[in-house]
N, C-alpha and C. Protein backbone atom coordinates (compact mmCIF):
# COMPACT_ATOMS: atom_id res chain seq x y z
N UNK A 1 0.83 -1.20 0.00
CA UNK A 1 0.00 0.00 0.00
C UNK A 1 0.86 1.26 0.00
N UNK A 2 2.15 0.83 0.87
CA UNK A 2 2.97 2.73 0.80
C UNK A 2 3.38 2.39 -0.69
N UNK A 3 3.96 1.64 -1.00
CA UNK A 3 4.24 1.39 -2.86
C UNK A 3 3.32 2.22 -3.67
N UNK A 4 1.98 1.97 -3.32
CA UNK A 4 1.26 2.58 -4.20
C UNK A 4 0.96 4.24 -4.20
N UNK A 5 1.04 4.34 -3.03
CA UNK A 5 0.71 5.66 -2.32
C UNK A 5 2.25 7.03 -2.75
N UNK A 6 2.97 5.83 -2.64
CA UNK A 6 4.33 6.91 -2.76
C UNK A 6 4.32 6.82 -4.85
N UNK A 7 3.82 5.99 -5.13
CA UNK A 7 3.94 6.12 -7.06
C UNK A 7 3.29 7.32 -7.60
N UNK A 8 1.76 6.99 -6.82
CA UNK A 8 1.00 8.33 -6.74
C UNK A 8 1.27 9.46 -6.43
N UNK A 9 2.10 9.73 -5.35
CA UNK A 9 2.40 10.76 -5.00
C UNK A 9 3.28 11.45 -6.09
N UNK A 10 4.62 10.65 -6.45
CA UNK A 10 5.51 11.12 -7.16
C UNK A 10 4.86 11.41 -8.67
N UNK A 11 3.73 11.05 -9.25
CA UNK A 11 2.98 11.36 -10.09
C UNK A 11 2.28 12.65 -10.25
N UNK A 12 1.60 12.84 -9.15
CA UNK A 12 0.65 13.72 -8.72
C UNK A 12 1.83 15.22 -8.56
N UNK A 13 2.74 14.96 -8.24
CA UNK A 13 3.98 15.73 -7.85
C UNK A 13 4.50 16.57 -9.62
N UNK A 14 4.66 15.36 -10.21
CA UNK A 14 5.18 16.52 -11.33
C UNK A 14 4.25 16.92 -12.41
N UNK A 15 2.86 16.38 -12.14
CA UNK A 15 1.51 17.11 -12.41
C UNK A 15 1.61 18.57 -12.14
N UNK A 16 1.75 18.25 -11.04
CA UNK A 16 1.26 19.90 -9.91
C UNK A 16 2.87 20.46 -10.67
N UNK A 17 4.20 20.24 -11.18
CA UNK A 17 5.19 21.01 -10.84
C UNK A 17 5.24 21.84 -12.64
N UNK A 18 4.24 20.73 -13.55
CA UNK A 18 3.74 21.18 -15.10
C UNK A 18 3.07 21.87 -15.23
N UNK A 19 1.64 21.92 -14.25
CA UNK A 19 0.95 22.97 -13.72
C UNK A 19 1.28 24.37 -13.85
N UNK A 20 2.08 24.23 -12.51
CA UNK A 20 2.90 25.77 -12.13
C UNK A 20 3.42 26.17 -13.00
N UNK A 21 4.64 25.33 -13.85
CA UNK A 21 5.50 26.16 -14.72
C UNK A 21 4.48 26.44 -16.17
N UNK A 22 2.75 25.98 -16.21
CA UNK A 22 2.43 26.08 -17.67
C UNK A 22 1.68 27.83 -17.07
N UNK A 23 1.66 28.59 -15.75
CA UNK A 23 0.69 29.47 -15.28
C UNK A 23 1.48 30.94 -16.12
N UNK A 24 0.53 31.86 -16.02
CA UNK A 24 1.19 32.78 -17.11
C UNK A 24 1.71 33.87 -16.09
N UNK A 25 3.51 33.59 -16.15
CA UNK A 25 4.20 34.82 -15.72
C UNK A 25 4.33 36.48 -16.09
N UNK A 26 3.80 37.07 -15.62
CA UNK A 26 4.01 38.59 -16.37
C UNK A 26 4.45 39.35 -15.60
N UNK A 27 5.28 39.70 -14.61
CA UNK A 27 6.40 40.27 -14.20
C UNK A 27 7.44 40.34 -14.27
N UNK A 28 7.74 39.08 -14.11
CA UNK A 28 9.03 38.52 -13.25
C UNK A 28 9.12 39.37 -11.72
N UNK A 29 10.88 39.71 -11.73
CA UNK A 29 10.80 40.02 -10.33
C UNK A 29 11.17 41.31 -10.49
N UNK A 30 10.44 42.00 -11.76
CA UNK A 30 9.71 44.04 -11.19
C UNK A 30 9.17 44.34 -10.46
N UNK A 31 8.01 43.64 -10.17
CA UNK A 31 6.98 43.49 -9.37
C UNK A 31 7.68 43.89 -7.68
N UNK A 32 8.30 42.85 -7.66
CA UNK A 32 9.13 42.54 -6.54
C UNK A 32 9.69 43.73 -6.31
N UNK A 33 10.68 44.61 -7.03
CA UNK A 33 11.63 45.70 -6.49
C UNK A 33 11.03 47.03 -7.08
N UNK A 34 9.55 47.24 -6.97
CA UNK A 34 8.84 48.40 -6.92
C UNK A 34 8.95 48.27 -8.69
N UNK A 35 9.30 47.78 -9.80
CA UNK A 35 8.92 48.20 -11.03
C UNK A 35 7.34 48.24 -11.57
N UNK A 36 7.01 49.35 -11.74
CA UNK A 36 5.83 49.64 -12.34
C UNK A 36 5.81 49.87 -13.94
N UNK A 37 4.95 49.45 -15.03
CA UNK A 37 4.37 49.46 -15.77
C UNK A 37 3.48 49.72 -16.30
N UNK A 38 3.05 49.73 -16.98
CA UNK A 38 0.99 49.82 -17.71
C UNK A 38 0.79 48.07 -17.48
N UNK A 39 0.87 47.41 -17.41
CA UNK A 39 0.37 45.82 -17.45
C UNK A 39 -0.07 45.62 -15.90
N UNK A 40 0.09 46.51 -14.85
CA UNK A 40 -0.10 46.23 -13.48
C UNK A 40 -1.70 46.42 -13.48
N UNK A 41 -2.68 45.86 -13.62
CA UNK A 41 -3.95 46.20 -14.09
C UNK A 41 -4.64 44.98 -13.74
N UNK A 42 -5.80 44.76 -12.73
CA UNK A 42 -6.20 43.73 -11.93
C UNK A 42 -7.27 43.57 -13.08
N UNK A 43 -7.21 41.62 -13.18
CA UNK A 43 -7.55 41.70 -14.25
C UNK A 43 -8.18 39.87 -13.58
N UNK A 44 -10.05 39.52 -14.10
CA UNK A 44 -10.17 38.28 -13.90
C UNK A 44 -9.62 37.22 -14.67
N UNK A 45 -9.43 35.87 -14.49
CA UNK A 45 -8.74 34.90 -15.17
C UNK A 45 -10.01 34.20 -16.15
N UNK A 46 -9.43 34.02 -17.17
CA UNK A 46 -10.75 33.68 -18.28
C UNK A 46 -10.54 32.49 -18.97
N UNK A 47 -11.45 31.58 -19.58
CA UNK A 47 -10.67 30.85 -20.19
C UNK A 47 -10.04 29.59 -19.60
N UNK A 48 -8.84 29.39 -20.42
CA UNK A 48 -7.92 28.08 -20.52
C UNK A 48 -7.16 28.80 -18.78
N UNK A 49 -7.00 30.04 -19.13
CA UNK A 49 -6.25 30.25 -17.57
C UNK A 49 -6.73 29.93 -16.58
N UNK A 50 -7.98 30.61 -16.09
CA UNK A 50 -8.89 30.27 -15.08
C UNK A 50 -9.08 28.27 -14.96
N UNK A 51 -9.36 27.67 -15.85
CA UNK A 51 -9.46 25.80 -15.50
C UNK A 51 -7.99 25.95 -15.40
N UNK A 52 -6.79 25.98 -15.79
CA UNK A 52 -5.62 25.72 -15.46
C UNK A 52 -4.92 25.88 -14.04
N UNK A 53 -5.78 27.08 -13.57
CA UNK A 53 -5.69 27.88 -12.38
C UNK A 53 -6.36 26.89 -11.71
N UNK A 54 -7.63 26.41 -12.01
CA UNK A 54 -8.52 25.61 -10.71
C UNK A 54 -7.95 23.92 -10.76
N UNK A 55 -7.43 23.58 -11.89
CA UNK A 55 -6.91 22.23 -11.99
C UNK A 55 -5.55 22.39 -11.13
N UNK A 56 -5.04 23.57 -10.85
CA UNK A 56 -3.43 23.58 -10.31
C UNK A 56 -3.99 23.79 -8.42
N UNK A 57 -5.49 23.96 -8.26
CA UNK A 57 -5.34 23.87 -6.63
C UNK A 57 -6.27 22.18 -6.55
N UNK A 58 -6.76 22.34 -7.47
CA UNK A 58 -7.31 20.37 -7.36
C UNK A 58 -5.57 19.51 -7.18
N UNK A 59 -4.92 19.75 -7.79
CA UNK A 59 -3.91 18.92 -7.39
C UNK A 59 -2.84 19.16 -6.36
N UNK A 60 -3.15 20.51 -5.77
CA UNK A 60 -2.23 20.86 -4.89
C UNK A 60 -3.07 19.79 -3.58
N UNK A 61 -4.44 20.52 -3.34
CA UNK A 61 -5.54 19.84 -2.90
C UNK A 61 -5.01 17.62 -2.62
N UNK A 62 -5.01 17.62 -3.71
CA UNK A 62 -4.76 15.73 -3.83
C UNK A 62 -3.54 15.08 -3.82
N UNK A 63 -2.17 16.59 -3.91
CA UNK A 63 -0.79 16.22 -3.37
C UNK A 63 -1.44 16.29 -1.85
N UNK A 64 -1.65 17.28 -0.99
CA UNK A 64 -1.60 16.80 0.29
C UNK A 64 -2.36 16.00 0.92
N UNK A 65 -3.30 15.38 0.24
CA UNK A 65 -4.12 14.84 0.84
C UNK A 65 -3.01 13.32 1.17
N UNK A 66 -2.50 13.17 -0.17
CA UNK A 66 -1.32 12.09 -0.46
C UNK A 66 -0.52 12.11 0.22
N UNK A 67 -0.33 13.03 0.70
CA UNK A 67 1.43 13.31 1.69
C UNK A 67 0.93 12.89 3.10
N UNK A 68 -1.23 13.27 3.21
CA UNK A 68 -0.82 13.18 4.51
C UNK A 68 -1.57 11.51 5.22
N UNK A 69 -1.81 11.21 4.02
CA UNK A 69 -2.17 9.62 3.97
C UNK A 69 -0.65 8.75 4.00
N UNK A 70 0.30 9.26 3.74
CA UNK A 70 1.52 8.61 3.49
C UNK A 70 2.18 8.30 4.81
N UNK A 71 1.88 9.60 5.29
CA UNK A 71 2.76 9.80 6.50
C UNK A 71 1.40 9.04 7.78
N UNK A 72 0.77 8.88 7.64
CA UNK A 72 -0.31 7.89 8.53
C UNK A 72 -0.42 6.58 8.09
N UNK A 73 0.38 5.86 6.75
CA UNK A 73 0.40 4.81 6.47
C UNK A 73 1.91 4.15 7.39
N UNK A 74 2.23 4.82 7.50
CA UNK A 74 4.02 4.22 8.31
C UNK A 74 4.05 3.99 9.47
């Protein structure tokens, strides 16, 4: 059962890590050291972004659920 639990996990893991790196960066780190722009403009997520966005906390969501079934399987 941890066999299975830890395959899953490491699955579920670089799901969530394809996720993150597919989310759309538009700063970098300006943001960070006061750089301002015209693109700073609060804006809702639409689209392919928004399900990408809700599929990336479903699996954050089902990594821990995994981590914390793992660590109660031992």
């Amino acid at each position: 059962m941890n066999k299975i639990i830890t395959i899953i996990q490491i699955v579920s893991a670089l799901v969530l890590i394809v996720l993150i790196l597919l989310q759309n960066k538009e700063g970098g780190l300006s943001g960070v050291f006061g750089g301002s722009d015209s693109s700073n403009v609060f804006r809702t997520k639409r689209g392919m972004e928004k399900k990408l966005f809700i599929l990336t906390i479903v699996f954050t969501i089902f990594f821990l659920a995994l981590s914390l079934a793992s660590l109660f399987t031992y």
